[in-house]
PDB file of N, CA and C in Angstrom:
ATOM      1  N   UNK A   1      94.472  94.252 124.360  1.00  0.00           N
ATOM      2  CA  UNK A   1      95.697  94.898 124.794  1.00  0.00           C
ATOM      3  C   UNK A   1      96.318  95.636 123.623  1.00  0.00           C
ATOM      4  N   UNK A   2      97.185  97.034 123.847  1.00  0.00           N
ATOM      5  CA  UNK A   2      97.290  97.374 122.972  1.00  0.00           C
ATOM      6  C   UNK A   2      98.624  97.723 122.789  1.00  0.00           C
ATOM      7  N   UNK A   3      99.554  97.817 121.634  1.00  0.00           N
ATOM      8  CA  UNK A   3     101.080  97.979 122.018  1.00  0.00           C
ATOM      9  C   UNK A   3     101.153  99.313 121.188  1.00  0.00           C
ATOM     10  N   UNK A   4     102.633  99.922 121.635  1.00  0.00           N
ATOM     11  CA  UNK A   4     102.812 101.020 121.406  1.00  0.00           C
ATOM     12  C   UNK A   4     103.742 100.632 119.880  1.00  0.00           C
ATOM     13  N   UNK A   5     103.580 101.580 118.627  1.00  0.00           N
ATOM     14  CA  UNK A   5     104.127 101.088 117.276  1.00  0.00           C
ATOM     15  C   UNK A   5     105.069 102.516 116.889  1.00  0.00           C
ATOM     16  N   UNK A   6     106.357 102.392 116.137  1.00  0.00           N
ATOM     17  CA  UNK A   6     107.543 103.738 115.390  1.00  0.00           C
ATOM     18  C   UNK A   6     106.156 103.441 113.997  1.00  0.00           C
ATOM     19  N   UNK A   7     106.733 104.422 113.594  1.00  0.00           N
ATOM     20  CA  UNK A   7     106.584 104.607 112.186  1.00  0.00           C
ATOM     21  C   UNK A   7     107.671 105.210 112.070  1.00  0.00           C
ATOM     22  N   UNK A   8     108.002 104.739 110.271  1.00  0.00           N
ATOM     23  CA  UNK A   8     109.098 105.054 109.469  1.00  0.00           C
ATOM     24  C   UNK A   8     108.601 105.307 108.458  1.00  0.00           C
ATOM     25  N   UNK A   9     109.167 106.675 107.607  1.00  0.00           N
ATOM     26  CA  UNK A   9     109.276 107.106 106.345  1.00  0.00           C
ATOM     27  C   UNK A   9     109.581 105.992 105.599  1.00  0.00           C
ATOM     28  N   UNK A  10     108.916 105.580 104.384  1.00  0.00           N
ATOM     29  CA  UNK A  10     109.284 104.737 103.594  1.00  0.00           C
ATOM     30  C   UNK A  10     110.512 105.148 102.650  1.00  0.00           C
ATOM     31  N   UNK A  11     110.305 106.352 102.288  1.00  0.00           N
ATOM     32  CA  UNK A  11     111.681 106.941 101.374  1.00  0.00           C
ATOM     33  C   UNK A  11     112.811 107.332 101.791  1.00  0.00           C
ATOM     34  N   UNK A  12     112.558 108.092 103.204  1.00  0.00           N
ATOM     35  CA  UNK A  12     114.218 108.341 103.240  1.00  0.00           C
ATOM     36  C   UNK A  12     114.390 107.311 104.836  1.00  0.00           C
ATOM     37  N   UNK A  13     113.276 106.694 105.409  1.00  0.00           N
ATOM     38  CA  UNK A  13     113.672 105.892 107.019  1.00  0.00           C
ATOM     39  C   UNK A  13     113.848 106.659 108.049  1.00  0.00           C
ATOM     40  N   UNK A  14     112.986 107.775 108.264  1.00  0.00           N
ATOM     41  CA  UNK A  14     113.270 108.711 109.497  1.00  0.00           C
ATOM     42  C   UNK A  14     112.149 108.005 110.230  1.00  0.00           C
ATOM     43  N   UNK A  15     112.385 107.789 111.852  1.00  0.00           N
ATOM     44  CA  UNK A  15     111.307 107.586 112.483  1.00  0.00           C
ATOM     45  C   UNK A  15     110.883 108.709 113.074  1.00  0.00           C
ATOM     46  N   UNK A  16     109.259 109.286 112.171  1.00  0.00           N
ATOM     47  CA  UNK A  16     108.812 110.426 112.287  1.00  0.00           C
ATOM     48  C   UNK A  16     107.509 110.421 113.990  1.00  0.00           C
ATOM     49  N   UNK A  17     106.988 109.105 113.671  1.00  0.00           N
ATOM     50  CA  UNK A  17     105.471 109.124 114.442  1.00  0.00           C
ATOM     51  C   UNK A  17     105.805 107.760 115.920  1.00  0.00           C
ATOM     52  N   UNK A  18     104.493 107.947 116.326  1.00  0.00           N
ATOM     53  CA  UNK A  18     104.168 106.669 117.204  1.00  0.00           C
ATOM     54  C   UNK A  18     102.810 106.630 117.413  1.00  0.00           C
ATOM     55  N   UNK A  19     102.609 105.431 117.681  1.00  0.00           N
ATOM     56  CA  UNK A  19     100.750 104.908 117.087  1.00  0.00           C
ATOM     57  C   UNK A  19     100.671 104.018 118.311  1.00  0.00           C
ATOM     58  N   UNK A  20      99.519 103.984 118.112  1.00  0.00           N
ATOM     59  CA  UNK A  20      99.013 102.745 119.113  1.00  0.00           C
ATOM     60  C   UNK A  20      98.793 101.715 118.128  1.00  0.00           C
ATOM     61  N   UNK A  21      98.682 100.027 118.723  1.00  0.00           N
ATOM     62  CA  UNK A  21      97.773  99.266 117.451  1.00  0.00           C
ATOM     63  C   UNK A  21      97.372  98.017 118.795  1.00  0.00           C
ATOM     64  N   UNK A  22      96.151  97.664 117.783  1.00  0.00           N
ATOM     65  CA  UNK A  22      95.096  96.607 118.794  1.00  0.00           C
ATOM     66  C   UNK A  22      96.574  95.142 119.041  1.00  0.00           C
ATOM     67  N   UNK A  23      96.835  95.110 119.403  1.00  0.00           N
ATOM     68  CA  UNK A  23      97.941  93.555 119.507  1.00  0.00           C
ATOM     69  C   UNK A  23      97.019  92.427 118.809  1.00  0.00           C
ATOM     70  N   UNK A  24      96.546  91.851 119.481  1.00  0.00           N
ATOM     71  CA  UNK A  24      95.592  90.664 119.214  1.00  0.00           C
ATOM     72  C   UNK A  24      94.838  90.504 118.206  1.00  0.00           C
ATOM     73  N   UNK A  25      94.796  91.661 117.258  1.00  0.00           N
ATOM     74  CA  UNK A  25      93.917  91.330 115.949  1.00  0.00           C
ATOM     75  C   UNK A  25      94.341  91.803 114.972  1.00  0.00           C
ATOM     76  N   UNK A  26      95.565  92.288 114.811  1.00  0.00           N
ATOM     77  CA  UNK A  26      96.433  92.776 113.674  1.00  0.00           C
ATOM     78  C   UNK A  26      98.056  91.624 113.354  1.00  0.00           C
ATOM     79  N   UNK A  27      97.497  91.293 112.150  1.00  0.00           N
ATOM     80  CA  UNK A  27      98.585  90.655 112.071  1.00  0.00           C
ATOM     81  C   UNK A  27      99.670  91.353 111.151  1.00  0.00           C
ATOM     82  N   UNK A  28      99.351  92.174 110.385  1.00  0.00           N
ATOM     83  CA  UNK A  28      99.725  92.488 109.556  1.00  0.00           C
ATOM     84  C   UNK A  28     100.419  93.948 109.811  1.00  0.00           C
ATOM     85  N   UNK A  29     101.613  95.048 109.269  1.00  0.00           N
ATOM     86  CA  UNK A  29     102.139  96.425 109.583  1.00  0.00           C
ATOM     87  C   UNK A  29     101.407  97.041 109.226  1.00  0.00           C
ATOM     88  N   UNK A  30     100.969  98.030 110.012  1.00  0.00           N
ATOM     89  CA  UNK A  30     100.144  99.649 110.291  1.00  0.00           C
ATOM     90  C   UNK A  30     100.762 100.407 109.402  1.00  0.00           C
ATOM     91  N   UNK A  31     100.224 100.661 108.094  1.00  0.00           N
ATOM     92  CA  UNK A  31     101.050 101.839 106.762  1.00  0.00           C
ATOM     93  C   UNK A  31      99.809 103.383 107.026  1.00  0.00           C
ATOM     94  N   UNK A  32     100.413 104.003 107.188  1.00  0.00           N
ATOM     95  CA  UNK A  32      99.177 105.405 106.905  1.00  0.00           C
ATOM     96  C   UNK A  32     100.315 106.378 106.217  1.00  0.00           C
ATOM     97  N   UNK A  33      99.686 107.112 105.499  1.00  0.00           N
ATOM     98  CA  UNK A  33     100.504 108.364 104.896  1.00  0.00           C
ATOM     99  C   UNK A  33     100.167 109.330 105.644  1.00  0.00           C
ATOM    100  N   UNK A  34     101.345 110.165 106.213  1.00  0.00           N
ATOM    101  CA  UNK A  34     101.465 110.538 106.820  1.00  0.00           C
ATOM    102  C   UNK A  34     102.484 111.668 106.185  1.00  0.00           C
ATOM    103  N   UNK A  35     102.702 113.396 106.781  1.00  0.00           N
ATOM    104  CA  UNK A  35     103.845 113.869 106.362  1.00  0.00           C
ATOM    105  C   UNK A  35     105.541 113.708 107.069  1.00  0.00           C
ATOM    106  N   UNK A  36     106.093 113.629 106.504  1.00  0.00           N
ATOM    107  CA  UNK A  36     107.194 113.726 106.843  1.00  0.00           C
ATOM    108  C   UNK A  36     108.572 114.883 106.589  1.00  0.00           C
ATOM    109  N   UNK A  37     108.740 115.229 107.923  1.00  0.00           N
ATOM    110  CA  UNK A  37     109.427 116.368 107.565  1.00  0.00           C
ATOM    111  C   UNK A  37     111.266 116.817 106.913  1.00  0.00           C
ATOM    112  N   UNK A  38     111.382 115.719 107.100  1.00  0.00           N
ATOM    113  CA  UNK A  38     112.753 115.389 106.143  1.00  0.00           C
ATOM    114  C   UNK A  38     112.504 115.439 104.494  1.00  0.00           C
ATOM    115  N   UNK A  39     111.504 114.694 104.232  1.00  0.00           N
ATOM    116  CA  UNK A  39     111.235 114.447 102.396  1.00  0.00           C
ATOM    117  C   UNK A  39     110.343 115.927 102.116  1.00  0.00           C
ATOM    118  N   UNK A  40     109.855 116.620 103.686  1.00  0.00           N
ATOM    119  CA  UNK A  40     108.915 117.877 102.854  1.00  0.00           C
ATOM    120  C   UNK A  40     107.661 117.197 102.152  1.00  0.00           C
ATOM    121  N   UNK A  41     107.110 116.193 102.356  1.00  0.00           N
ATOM    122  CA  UNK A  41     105.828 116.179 101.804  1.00  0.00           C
ATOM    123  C   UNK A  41     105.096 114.654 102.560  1.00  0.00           C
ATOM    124  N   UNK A  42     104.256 114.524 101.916  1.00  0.00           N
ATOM    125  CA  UNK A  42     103.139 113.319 102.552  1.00  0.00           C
ATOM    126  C   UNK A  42     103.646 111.880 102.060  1.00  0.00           C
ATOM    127  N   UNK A  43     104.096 110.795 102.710  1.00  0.00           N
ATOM    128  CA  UNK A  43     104.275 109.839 102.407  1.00  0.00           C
ATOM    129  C   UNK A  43     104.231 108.631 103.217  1.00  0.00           C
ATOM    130  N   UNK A  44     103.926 107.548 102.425  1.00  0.00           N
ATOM    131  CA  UNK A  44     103.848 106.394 103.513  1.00  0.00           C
ATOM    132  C   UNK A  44     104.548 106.140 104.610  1.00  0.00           C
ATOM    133  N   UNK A  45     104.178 105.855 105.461  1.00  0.00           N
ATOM    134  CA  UNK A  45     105.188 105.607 106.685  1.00  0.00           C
ATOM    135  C   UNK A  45     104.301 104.103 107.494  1.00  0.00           C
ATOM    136  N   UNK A  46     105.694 103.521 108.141  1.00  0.00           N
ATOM    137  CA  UNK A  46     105.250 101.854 107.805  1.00  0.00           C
ATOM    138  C   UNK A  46     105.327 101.532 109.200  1.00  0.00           C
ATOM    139  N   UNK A  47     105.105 100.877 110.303  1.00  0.00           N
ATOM    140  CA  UNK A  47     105.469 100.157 111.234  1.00  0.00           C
ATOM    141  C   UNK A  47     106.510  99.630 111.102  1.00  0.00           C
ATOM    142  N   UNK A  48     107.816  99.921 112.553  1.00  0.00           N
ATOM    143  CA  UNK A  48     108.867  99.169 112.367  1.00  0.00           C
ATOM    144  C   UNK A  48     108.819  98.014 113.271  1.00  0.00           C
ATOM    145  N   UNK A  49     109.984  97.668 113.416  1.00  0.00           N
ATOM    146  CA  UNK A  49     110.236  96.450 114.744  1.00  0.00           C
ATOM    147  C   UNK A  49     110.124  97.079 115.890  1.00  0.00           C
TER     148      UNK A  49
END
């Protein structure tokens, strides 16, 4: 089953994206760098609540 995930800019906290992630075999937050268009450039962006 799979749940629907925000991503957040790590530097300034814009929720830029939305992801899918496997439920059942991730225990851990979904980080990809990603751009973000508030900071103007490529940066981590984290799984929120």
């Amino acid at each position: 089953m799979r749940k629907k995930v925000i991503l957040a800019c790590v530097d300034c906290g814009s929720r830029n994206y939305t992801s899918e992630s496997n439920k059942a075999t991730s225990s851990e937050r979904l980080e990809i760098k990603k751009f973000c268009s508030t900071c103007n450039a490529h940066t981590m962006h984290k799984e929120t609540k």
